[in-house]
C-alpha atoms as a PDB file:
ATOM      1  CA  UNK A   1     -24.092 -20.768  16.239  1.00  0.00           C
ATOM      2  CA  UNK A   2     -23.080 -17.092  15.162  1.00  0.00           C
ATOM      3  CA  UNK A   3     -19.522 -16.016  15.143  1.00  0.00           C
ATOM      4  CA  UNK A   4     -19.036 -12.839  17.211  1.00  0.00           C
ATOM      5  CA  UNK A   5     -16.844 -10.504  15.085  1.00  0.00           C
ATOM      6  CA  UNK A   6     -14.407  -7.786  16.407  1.00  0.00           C
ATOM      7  CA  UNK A   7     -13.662  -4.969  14.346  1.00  0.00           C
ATOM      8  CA  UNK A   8     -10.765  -2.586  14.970  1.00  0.00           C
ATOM      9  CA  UNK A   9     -10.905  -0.896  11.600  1.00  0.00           C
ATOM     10  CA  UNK A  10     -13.428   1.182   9.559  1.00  0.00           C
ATOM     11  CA  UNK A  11     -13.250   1.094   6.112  1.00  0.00           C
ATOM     12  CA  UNK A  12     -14.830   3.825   4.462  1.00  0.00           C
ATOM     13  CA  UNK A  13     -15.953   3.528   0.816  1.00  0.00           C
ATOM     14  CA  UNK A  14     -18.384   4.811  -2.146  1.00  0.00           C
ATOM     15  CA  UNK A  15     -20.686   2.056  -4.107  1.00  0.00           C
ATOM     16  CA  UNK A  16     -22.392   2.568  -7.079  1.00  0.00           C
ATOM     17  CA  UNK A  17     -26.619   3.060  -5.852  1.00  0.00           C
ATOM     18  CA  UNK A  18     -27.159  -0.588  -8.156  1.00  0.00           C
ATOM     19  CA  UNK A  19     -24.485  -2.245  -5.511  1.00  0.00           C
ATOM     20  CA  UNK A  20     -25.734  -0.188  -2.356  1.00  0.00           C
ATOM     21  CA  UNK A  21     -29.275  -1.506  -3.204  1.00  0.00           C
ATOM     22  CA  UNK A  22     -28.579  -5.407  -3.809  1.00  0.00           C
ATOM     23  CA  UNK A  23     -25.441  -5.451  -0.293  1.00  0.00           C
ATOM     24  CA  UNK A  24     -29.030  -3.405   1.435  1.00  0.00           C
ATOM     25  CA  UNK A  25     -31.114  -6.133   0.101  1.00  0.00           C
ATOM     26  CA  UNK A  26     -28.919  -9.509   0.734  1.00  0.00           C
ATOM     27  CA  UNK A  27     -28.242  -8.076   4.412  1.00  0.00           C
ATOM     28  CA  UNK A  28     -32.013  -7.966   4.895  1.00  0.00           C
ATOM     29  CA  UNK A  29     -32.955 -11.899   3.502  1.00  0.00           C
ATOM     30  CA  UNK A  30     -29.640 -13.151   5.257  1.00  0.00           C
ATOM     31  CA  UNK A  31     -30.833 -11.165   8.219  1.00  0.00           C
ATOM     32  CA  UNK A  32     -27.327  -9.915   9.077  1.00  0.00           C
ATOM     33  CA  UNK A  33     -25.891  -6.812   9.462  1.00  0.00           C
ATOM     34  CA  UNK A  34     -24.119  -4.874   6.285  1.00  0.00           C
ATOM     35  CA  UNK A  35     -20.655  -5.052   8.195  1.00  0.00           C
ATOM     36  CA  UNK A  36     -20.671  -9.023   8.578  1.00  0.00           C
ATOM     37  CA  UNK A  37     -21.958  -9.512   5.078  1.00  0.00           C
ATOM     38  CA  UNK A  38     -18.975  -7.231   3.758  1.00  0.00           C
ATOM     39  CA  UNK A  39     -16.723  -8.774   5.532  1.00  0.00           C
ATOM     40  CA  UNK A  40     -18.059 -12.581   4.011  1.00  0.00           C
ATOM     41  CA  UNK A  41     -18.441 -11.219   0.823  1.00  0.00           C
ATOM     42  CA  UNK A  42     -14.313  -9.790   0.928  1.00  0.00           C
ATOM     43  CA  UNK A  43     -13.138 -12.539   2.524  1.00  0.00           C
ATOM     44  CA  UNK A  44     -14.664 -15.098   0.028  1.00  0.00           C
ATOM     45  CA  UNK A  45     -13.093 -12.079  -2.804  1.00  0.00           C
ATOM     46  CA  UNK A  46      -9.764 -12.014  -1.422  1.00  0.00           C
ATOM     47  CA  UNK A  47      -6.494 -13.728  -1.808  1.00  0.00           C
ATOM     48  CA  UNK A  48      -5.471 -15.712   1.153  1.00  0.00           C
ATOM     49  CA  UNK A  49      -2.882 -14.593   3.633  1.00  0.00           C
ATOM     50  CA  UNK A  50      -0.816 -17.283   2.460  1.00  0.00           C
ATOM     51  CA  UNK A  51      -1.308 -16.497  -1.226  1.00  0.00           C
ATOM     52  CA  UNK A  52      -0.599 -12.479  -0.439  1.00  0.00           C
ATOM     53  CA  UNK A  53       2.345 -13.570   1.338  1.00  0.00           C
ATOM     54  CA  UNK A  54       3.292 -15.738  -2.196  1.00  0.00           C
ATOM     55  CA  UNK A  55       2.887 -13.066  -4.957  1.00  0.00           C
ATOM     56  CA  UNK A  56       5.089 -10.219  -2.288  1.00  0.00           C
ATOM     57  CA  UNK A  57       8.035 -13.010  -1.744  1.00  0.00           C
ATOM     58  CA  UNK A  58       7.634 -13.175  -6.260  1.00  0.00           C
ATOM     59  CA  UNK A  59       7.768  -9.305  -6.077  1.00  0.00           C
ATOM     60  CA  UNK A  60      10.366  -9.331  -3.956  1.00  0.00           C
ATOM     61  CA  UNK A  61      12.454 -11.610  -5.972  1.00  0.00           C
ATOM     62  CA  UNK A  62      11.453  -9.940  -9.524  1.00  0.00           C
ATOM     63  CA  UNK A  63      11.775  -6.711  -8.401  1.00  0.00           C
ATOM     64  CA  UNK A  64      15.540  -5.203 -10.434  1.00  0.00           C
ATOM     65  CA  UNK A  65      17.756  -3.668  -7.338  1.00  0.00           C
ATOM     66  CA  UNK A  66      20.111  -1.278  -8.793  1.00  0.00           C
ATOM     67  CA  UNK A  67      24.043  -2.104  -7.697  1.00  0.00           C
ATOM     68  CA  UNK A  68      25.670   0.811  -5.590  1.00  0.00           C
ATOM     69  CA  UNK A  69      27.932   1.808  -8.833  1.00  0.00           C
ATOM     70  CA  UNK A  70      25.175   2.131 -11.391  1.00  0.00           C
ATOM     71  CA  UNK A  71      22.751   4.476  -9.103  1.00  0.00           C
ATOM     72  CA  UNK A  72      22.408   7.944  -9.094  1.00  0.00           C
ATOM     73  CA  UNK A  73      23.984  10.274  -6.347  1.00  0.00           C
ATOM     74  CA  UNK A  74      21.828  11.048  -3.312  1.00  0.00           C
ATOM     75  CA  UNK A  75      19.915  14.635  -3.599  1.00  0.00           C
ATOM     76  CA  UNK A  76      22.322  17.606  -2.373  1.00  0.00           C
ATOM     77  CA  UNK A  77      24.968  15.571  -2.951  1.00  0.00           C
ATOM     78  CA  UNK A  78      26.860  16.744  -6.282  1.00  0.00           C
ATOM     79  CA  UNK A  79      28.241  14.734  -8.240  1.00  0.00           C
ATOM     80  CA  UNK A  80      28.594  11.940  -5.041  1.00  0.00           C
ATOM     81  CA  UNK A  81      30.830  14.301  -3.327  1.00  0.00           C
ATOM     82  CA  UNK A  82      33.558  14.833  -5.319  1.00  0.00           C
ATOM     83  CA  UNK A  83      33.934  18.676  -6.142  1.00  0.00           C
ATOM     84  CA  UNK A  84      36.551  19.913  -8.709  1.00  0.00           C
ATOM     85  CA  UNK A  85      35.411  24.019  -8.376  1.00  0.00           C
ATOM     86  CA  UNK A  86      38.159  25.959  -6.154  1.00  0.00           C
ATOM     87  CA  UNK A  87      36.004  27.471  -2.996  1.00  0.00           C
ATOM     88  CA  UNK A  88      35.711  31.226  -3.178  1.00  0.00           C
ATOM     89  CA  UNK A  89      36.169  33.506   0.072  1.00  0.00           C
ATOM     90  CA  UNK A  90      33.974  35.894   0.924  1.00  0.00           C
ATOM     91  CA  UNK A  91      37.130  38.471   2.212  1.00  0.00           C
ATOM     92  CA  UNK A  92      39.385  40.004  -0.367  1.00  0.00           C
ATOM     93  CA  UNK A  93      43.199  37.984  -0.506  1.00  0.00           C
ATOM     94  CA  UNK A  94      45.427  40.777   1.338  1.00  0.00           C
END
């Protein structure tokens, strides 16, 4: 019995004409349509979820976090908001 699929995405690509040609030709002796055969073809290609899910939670723990005192001021900050220049006023001292 055939799975029915349910797509919610389109994924838009370029193939080489040599790649075009043989995905063209295995959809017609499979009798399937392009999208399904992708979609084997990926899935068969691809990592697992569970696998995925592995190499982000070693990412995650290899990844270096810099410590609050070693990293560099926020933009428009200064130097992390401590000024030393004496503010100037736009009206003459009287």
């Amino acid at each position: 019995m055939t799975e029915t699929k349910t797509y919610n995405a389109r994924l838009a690509t370029r193939l080489t004409s040599s790649v075009d040609t043989r995905l063209r030709q295995l959809a017609l002796l499979r009798r399937c349509r392009i999208s399904h055969l992708l979609d084997e073809v990926l899935d068969q290609a691809l990592p697992t979820t569970q696998d995925l899910a592995g190499q982000f939670a070693r990412l995650a723990d290899t990844t270096p976090r810099p410590s609050l005192a070693t990293a560099p001021p926020l933009a428009g900050t200064g130097n992390a908001g401590t000024t030393t220049a004496t503010p100037t006023s736009r009206h003459p001292a009287t």
